[in-house]
C-alpha atoms as a PDB file:
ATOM      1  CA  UNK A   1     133.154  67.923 122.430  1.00  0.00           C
ATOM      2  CA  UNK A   2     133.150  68.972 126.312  1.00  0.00           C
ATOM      3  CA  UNK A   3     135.626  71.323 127.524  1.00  0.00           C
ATOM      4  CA  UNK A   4     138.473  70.184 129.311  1.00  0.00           C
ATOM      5  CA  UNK A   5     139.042  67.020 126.491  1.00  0.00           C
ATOM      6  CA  UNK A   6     141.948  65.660 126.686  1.00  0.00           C
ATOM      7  CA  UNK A   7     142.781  62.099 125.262  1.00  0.00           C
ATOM      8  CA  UNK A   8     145.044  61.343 128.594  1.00  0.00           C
ATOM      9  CA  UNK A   9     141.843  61.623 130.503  1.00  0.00           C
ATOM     10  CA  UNK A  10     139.747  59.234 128.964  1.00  0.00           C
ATOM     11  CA  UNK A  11     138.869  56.166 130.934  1.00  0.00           C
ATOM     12  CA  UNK A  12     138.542  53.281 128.732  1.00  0.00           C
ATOM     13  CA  UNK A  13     135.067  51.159 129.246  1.00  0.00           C
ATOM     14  CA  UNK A  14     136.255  47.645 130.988  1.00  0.00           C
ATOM     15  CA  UNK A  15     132.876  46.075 130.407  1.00  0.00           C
ATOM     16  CA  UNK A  16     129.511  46.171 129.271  1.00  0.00           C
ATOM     17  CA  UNK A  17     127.943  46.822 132.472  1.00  0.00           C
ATOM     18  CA  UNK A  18     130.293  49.607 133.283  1.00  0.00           C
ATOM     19  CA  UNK A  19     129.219  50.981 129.760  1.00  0.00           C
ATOM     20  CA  UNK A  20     125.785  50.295 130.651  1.00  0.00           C
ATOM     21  CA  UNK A  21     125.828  52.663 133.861  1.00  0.00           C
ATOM     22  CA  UNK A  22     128.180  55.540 131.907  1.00  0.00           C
ATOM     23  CA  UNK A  23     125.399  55.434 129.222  1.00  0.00           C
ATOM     24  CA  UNK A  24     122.601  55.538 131.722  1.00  0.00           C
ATOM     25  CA  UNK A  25     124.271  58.290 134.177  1.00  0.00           C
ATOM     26  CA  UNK A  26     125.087  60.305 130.640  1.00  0.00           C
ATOM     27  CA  UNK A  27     121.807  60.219 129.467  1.00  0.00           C
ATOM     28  CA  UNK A  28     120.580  61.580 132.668  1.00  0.00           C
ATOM     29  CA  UNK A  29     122.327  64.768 133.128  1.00  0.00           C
ATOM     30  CA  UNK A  30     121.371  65.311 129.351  1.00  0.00           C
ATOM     31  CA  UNK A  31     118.090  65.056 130.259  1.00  0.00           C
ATOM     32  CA  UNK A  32     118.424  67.498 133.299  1.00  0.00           C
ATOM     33  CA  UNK A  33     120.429  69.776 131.006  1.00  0.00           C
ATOM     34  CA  UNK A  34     117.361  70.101 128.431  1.00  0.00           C
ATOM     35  CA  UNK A  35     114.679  70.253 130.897  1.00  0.00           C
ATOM     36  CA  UNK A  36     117.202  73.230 132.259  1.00  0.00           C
ATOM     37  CA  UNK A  37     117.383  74.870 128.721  1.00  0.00           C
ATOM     38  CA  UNK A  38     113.409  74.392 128.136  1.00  0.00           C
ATOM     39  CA  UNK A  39     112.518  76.607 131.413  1.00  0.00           C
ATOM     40  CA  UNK A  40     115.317  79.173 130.935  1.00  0.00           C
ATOM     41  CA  UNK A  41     113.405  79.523 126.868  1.00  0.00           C
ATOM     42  CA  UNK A  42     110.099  79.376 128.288  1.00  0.00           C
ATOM     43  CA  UNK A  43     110.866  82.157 130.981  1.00  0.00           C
ATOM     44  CA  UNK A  44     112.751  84.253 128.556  1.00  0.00           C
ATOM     45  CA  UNK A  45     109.895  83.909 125.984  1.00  0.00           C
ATOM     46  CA  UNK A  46     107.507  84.893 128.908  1.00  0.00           C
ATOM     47  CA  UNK A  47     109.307  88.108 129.671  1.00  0.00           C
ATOM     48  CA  UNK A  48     109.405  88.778 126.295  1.00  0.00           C
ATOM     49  CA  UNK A  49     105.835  88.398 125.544  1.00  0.00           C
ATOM     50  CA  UNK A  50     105.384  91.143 128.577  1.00  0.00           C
ATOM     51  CA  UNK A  51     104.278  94.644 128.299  1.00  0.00           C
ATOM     52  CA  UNK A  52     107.062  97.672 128.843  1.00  0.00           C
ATOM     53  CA  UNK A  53     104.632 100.579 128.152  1.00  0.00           C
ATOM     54  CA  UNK A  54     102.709 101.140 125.044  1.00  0.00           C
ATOM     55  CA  UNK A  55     105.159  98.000 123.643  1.00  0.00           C
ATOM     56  CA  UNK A  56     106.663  94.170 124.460  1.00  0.00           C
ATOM     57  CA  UNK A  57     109.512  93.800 125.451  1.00  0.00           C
ATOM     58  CA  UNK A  58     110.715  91.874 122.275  1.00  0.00           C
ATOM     59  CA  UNK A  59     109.369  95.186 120.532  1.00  0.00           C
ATOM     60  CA  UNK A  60     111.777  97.667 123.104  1.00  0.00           C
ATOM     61  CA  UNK A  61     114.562  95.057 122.441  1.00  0.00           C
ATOM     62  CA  UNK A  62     113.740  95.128 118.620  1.00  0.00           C
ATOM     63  CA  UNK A  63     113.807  99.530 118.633  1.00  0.00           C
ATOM     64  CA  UNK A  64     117.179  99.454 120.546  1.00  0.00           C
ATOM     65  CA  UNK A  65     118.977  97.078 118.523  1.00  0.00           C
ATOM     66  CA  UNK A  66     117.536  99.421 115.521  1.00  0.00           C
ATOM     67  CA  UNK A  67     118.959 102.136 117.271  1.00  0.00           C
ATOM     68  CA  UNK A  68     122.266 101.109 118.157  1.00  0.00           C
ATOM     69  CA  UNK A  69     122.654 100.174 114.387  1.00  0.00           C
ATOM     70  CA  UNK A  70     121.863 103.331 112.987  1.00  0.00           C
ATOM     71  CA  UNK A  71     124.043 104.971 115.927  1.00  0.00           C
ATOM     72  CA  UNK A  72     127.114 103.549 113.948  1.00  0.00           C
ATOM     73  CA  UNK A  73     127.620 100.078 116.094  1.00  0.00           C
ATOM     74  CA  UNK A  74     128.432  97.949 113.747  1.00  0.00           C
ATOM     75  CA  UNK A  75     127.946  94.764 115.280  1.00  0.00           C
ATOM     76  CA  UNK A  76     124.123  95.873 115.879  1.00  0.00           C
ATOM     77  CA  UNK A  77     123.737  96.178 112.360  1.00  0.00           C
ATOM     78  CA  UNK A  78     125.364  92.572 111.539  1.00  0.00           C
ATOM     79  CA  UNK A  79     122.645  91.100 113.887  1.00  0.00           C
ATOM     80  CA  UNK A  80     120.136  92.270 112.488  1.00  0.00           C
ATOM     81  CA  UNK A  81     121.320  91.887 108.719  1.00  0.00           C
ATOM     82  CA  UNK A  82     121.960  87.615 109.749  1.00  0.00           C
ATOM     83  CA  UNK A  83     118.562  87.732 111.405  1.00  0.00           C
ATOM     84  CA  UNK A  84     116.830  89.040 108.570  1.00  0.00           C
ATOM     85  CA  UNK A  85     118.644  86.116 106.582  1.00  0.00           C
ATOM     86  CA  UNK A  86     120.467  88.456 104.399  1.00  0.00           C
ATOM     87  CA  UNK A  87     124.339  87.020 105.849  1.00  0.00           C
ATOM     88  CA  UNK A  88     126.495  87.276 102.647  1.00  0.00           C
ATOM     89  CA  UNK A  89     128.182  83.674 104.213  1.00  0.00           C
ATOM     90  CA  UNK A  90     124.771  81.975 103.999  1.00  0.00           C
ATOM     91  CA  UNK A  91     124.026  83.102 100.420  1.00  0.00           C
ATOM     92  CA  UNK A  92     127.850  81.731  98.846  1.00  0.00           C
ATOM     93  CA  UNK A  93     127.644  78.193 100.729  1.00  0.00           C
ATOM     94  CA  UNK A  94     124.117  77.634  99.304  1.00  0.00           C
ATOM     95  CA  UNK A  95     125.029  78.658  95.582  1.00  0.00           C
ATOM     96  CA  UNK A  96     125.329  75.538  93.653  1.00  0.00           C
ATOM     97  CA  UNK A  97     127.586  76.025  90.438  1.00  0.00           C
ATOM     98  CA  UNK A  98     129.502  73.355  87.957  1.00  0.00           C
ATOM     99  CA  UNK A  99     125.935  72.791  86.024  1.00  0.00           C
ATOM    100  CA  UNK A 100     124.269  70.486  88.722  1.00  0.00           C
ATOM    101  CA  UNK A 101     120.719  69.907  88.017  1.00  0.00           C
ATOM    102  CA  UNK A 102     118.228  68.404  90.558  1.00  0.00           C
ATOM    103  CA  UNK A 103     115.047  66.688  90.213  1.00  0.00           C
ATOM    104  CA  UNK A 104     112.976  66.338  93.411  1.00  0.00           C
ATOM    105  CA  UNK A 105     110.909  62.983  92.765  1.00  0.00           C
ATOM    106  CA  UNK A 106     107.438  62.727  95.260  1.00  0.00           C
END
């Protein structure tokens, strides 16, 4: 939902055409907004790829983070636990329980 929603604000659509050009103008600055997101990734990935020395940069931002966590910080070490997969939240919503059994069928 944007920011800013409020139900007072919203501008009922008086006709099909009108809908028509929301739709259109919508779809639009969505489109702008990914092609925006795509070259911000691709430049970040870029710089990433890099060199910084005898390492990447994805490599110098890897050994920081490493060090941070070991420094005590523990909100270094919960990134790197969730990015490893290990989140303790991830593991309970996926357990199944209450004897379900599944057959996948090809």
């Amino acid at each position: 939902m944007a920011r800013g929603y409020n139900q007072n604000n919203l501008q009922p659509v008086r006709s099909k055409s009108e809908a028509r050009t929301r739709g259109k103008t919508g779809g639009k600055k969505s489109g702008e907004a990914r092609r925006r997101k795509k070259e911000l990734r691709e430049h970040l990935e870029a710089l990433l790829d890099g060199r910084n020395g005898d390492m990447t940069t994805a490599e110098a931002l890897t050994m920081a983070l490493v060090e941070k966590g070991l420094a005590g910080d523990v909100r270094a070490f919960e990134v790197i636990r969730d990015t490893l997969g290990q989140n303790p939240k991830q593991v309970v919503e996926t357990e199944v329980s209450g004897g379900l059994e599944l057959i996948w069928q090809k």
